[in-house]
Protein backbone atom coordinates (compact mmCIF):
# COMPACT_ATOMS: atom_id res chain seq x y z
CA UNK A 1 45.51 12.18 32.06
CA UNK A 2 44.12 9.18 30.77
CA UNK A 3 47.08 7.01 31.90
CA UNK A 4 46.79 8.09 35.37
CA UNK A 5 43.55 7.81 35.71
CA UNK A 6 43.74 4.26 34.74
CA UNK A 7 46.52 3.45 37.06
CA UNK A 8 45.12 5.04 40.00
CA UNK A 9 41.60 3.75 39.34
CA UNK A 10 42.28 0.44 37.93
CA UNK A 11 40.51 1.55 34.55
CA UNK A 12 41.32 -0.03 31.08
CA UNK A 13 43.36 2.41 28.96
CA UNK A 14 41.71 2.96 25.79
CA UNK A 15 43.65 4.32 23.05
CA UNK A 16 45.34 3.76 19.52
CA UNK A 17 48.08 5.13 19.85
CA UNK A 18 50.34 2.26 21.10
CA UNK A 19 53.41 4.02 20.07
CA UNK A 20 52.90 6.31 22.17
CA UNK A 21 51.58 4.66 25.28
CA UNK A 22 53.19 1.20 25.02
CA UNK A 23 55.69 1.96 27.34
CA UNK A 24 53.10 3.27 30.58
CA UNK A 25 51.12 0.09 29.59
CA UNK A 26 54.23 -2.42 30.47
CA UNK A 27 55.53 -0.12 33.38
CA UNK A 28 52.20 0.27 35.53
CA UNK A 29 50.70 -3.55 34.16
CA UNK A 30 47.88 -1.31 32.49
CA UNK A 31 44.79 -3.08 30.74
CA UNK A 32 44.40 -1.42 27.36
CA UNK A 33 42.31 -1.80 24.49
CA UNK A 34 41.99 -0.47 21.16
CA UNK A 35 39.39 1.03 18.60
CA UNK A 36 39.50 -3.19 17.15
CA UNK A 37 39.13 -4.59 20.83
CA UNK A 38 35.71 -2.68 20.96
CA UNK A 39 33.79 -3.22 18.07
CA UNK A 40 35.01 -6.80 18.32
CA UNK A 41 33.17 -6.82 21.71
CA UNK A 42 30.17 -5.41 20.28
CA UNK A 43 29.84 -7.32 17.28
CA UNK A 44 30.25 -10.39 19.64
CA UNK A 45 27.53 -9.00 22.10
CA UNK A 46 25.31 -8.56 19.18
CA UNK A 47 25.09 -4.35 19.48
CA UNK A 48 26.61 -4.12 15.69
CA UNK A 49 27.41 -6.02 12.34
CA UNK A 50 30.48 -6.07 10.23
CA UNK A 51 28.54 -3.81 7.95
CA UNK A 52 28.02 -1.21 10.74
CA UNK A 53 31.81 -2.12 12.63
CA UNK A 54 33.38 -1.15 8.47
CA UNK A 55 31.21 1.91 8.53
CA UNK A 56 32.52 2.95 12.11
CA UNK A 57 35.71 1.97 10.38
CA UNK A 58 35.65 3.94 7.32
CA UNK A 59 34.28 7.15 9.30
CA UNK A 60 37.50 7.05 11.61
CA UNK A 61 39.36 6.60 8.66
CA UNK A 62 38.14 9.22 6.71
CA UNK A 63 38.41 11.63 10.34
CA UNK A 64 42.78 10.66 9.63
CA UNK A 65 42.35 8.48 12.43
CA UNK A 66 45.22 5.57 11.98
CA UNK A 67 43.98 2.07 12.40
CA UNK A 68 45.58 -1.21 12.15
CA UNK A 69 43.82 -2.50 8.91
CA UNK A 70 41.78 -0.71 5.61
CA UNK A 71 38.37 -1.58 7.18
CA UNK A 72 37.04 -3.92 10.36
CA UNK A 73 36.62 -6.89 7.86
CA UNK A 74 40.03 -6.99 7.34
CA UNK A 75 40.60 -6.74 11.10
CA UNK A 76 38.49 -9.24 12.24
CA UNK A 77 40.54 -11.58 9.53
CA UNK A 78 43.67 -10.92 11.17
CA UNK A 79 42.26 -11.30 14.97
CA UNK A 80 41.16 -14.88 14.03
């Protein structure tokens, strides 16, 4: 649903789950962005910290949710 709705509305696909999506992303030039892309944004906007961006993190984490990295630290290391 999501994946239509961003191709017939223009929207930015949000999701995680590249493996799954990659492939509607590259077929219908999607915009997509990721758990990472937005708490970068908001830690760059000023709206969080890295200490609140781990805890957001660590609670996804702990929910079985698979992320790139162990904690937003890390990820904001390998986004530089």
């Amino acid at each position: 649903m999501a994946i239509a709705l961003a191709k017939v509305y223009g929207g930015i696909l949000a999701s995680n789950n590249l493996k799954d999506i990659s492939k509607y992303v590259e077929k219908y030039n999607l915009d997509h962005i990721a758990t990472g892309d937005i708490l970068v944004a908001a830690l760059e906007a000023g709206y969080i910290d890295e200490n609140t961006g781990n805890q957001i993190w660590s609670n996804m984490i702990s929910k079985r949710r698979i992320l790139p990295t162990n904690s937003f630290s890390d990820y904001l290391h390998l986004s530089k």
